[in-house]
Protein backbone atom coordinates (compact mmCIF):
# COMPACT_ATOMS: atom_id res chain seq x y z
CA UNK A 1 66.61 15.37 -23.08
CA UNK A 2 65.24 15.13 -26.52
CA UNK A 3 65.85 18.19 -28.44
CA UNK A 4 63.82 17.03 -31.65
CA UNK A 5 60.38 16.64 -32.22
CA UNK A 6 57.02 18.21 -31.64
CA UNK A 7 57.02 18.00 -28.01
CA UNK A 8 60.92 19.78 -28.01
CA UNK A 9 59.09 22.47 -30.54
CA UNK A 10 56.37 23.24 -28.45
CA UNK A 11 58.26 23.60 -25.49
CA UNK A 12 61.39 25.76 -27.44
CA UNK A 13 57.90 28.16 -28.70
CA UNK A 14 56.81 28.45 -25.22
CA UNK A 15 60.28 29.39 -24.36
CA UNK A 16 60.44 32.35 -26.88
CA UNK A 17 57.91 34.34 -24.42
CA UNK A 18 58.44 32.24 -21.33
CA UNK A 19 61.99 32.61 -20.68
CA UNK A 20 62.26 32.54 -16.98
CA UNK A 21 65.07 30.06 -16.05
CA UNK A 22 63.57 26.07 -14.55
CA UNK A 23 65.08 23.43 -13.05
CA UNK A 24 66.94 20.74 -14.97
CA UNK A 25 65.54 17.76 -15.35
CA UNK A 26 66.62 14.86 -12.65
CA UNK A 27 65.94 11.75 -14.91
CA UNK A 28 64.01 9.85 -12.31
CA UNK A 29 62.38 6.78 -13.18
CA UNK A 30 59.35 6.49 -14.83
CA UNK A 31 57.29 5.36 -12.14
CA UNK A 32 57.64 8.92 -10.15
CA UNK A 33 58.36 11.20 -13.25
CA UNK A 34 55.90 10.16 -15.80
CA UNK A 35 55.29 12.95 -17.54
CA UNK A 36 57.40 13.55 -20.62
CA UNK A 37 60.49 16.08 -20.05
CA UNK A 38 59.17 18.89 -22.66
CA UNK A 39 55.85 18.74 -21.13
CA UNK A 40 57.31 19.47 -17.49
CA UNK A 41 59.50 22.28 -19.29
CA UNK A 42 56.18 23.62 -20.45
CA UNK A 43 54.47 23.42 -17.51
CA UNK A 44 57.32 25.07 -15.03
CA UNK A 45 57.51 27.87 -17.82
CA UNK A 46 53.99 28.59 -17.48
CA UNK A 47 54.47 28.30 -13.82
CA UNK A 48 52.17 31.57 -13.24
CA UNK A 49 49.64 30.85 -15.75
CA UNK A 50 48.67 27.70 -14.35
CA UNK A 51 48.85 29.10 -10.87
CA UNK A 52 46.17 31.61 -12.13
CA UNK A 53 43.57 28.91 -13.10
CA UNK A 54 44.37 27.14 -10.16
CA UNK A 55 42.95 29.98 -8.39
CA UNK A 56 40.05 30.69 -10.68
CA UNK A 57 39.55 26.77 -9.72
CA UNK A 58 39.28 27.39 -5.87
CA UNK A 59 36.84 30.28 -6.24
CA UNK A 60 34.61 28.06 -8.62
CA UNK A 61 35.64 25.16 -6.02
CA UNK A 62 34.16 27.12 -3.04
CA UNK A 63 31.16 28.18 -5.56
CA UNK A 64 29.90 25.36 -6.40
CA UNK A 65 30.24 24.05 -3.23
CA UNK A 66 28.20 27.35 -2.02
CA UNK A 67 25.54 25.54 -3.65
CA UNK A 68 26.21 27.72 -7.16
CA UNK A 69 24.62 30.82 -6.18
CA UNK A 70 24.14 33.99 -8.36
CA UNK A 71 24.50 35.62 -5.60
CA UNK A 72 26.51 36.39 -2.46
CA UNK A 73 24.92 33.66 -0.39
CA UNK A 74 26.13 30.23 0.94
CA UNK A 75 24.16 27.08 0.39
CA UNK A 76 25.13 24.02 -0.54
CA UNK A 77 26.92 21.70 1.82
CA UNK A 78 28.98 24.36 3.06
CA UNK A 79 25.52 26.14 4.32
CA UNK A 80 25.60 22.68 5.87
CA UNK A 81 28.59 22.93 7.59
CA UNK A 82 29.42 24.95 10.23
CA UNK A 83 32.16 28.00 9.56
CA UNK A 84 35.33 25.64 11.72
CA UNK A 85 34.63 22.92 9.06
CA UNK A 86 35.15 24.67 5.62
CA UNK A 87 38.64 23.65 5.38
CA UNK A 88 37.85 19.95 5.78
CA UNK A 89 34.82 20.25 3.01
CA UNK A 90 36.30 21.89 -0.14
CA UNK A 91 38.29 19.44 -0.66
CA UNK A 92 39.03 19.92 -4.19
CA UNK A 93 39.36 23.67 -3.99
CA UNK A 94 41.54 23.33 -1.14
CA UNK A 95 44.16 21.27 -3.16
CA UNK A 96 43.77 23.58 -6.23
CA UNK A 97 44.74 26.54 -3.63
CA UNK A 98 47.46 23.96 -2.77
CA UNK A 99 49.00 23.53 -5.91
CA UNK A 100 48.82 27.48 -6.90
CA UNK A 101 50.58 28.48 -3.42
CA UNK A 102 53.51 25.78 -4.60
CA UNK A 103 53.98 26.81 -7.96
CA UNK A 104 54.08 31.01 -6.88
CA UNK A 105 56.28 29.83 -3.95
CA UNK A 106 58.27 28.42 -6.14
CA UNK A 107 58.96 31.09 -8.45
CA UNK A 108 58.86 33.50 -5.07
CA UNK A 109 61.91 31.30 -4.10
CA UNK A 110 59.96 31.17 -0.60
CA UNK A 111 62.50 29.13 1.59
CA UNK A 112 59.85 27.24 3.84
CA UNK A 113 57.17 26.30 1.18
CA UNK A 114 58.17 22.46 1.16
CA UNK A 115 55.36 21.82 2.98
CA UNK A 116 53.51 23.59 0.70
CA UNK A 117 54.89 21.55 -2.14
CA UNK A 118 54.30 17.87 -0.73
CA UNK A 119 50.04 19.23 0.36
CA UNK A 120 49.63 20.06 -3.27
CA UNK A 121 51.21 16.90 -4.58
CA UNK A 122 49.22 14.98 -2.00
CA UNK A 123 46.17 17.19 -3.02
CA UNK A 124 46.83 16.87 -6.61
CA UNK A 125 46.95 13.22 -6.22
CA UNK A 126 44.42 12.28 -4.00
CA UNK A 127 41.52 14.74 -5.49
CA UNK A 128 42.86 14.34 -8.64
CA UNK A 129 41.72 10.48 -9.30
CA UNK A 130 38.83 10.30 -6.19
CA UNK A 131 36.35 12.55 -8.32
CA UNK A 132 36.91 11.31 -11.46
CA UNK A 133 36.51 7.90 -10.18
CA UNK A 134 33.01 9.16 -8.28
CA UNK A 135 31.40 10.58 -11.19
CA UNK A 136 32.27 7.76 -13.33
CA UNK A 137 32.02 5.11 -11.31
CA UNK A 138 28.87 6.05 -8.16
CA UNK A 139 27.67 8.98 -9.07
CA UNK A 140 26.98 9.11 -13.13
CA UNK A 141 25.72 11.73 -14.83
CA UNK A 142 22.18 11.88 -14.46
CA UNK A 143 20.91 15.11 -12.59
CA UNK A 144 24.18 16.91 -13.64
CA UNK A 145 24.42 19.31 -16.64
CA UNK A 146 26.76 17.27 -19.29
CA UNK A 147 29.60 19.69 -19.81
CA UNK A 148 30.34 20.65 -15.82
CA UNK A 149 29.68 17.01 -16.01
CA UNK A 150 32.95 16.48 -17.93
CA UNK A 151 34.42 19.45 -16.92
CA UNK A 152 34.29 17.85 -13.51
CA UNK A 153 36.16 14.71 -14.73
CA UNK A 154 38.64 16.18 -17.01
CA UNK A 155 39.99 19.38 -14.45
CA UNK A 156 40.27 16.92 -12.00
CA UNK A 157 42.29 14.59 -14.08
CA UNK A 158 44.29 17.68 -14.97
CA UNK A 159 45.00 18.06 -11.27
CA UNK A 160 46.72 14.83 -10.96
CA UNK A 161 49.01 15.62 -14.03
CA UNK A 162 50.09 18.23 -11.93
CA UNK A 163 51.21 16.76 -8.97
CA UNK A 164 54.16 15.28 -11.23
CA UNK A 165 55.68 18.72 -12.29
CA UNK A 166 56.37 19.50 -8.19
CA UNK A 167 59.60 17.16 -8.32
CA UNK A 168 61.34 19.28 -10.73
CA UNK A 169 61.31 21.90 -7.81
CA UNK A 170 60.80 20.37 -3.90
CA UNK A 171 62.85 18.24 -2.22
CA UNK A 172 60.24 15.86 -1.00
CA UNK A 173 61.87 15.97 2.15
CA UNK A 174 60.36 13.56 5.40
CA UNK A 175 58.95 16.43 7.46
CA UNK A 176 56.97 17.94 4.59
CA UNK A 177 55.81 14.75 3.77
CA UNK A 178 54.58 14.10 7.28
CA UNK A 179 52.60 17.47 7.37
CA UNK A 180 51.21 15.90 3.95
CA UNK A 181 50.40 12.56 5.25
CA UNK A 182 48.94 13.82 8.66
CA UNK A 183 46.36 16.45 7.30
CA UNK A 184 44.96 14.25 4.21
CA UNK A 185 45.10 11.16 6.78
CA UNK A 186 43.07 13.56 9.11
CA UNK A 187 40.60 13.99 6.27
CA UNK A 188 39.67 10.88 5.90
CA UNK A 189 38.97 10.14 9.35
CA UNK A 190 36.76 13.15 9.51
CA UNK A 191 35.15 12.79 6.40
CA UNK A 192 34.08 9.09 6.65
CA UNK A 193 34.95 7.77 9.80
CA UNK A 194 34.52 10.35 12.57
CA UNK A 195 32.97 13.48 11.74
CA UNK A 196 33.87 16.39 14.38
CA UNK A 197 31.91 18.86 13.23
CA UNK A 198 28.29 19.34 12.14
CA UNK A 199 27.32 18.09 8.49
CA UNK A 200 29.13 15.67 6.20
CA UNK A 201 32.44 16.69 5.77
CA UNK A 202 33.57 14.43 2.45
CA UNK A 203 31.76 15.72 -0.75
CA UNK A 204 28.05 14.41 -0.97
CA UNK A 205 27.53 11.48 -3.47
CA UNK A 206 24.34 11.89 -4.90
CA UNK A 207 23.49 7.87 -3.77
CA UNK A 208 23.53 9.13 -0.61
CA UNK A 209 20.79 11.94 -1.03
CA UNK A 210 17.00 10.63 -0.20
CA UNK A 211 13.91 11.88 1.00
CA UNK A 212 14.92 11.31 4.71
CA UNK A 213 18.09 13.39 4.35
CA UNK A 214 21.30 12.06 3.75
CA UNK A 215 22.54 8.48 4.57
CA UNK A 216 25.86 6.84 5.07
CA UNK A 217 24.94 3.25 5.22
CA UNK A 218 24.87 2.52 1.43
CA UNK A 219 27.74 0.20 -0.49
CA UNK A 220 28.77 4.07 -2.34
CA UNK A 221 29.59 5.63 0.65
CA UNK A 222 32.13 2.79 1.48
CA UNK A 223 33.76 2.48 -1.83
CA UNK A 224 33.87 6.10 -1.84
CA UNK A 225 36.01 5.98 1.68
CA UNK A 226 38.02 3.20 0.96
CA UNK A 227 39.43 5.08 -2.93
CA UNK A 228 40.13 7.67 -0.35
CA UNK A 229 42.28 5.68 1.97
CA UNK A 230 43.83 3.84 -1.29
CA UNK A 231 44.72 7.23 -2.64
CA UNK A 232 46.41 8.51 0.58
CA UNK A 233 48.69 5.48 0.59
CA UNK A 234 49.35 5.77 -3.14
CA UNK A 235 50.60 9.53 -2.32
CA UNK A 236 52.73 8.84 0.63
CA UNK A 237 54.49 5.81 -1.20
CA UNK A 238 54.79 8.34 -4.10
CA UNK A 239 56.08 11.12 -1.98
CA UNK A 240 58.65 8.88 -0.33
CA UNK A 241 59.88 6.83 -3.26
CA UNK A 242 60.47 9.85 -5.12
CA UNK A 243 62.28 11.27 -2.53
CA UNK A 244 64.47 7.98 -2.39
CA UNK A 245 64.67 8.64 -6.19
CA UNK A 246 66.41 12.16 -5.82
CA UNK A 247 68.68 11.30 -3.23
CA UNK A 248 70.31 8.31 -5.54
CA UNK A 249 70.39 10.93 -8.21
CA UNK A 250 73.22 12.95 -6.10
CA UNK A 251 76.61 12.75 -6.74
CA UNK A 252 78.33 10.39 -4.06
């Protein structure tokens, strides 16, 4: 681990009123650990911080998907959406929550939170690079104020940085990663494929908005489902080649 430069000096200043003890560093490959060790270090030290603004995430998460009131009052799509399918709406908020339980869980030393760990580096991953790659890509930013605009693509982006910290900490272990797999692969056969419940359960694209309601046949709605899909896969093969990765890093 480096112990020079401005990256070791931020992390050693963060240490002077962050001093809680982290895990060492594994040295796994690039290709599942590519964050840079002193930012990890950073990150785990400010392991409740982060978990804060996680949470302040999900409540704006669930706010805005309220339909931003001023008020006490749900709108929105989850005024759309019956009560049974807010968990499989939010998505967004949802992983945020995710990634907030696994970080206090963490430092709680909770011994049955790896499923916690492997739905927020799922959630992290997935929801992480699907809006970004909506609001550049099919939605744009007309009919959006620019800064939530931004602030849209840049927390999200944010979120998928974090989702490389959790190996420091979880095991990535099979069974968590099949809870993982199984409830964001549920997801996205409810959200694009098979809707259970009343109202559109993925978040709307604003292609798909139109004076006779909203419509799924459009080209957006597809490329929107299949980066979905794509990103599931990506996580899974993450998930398991990083557990691979630990496991070689044992002593034999």
């Amino acid at each position: 681990m480096a112990t020079t430069g401005v990256g070791a000096r931020i992390d050693s200043l963060v240490a002077r009123f962050f001093d809680a003890s982290i895990p060492d560093p594994k040295g796994l490959p690039w290709y599942v650990a590519p964050l840079p060790v002193w930012l990890e270090n950073v990150a785990l030290r400010l392991a409740w911080p982060i978990a804060i603004v996680n949470l302040v995430g999900t409540l704006f998460g669930f706010w805005y998907y309220a339909g931003r009131p001023m008020e006490f009052a749900v709108g929105g799509q989850l005024g759309m959406a019956p009560l049974a399918a807010w968990p499989l709406v939010p998505d967004s908020p949802v992983a945020t929550l995710f990634i907030a339980l696994s970080l206090i869980a963490w430092r709680l030393d909770w011994s049955v939170a790896e499923p916690i760990h492997m739905l927020a580096f799922f959630g992290c991953i997935k929801l992480g690079l699907w809006t970004p790659y909506v609001q550049l890509v099919l939605n744009g930013s007309d009919g959006i104020a620019a800064w939530l605009y931004w602030f849209l693509v840049l927390s999200h982006l944010a979120m998928a940085v974090e989702a490389f910290v959790i190996h420091r900490y979880a095991s990535f272990s099979v069974p968590a990663v099949a809870v993982a797999t199984v409830w964001y692969g549920f997801n996205d056969v409810v959200d694009y494929f098979w809707p259970i419940l009343e109202g559109p359960h993925h978040t709307i694209l604003r292609a798909e908005v139109g004076a006779g309601g909203i419509t799924h046949a459009i080209p957006a709605h597809d490329l929107a489902a299949g980066w979905a899909v794509v990103l599931t896969i990506l996580a899974v093969f993450l998930a398991l080649t990083t557990r691979v990765a630990k496991l070689r890093q044992k002593p034999q």
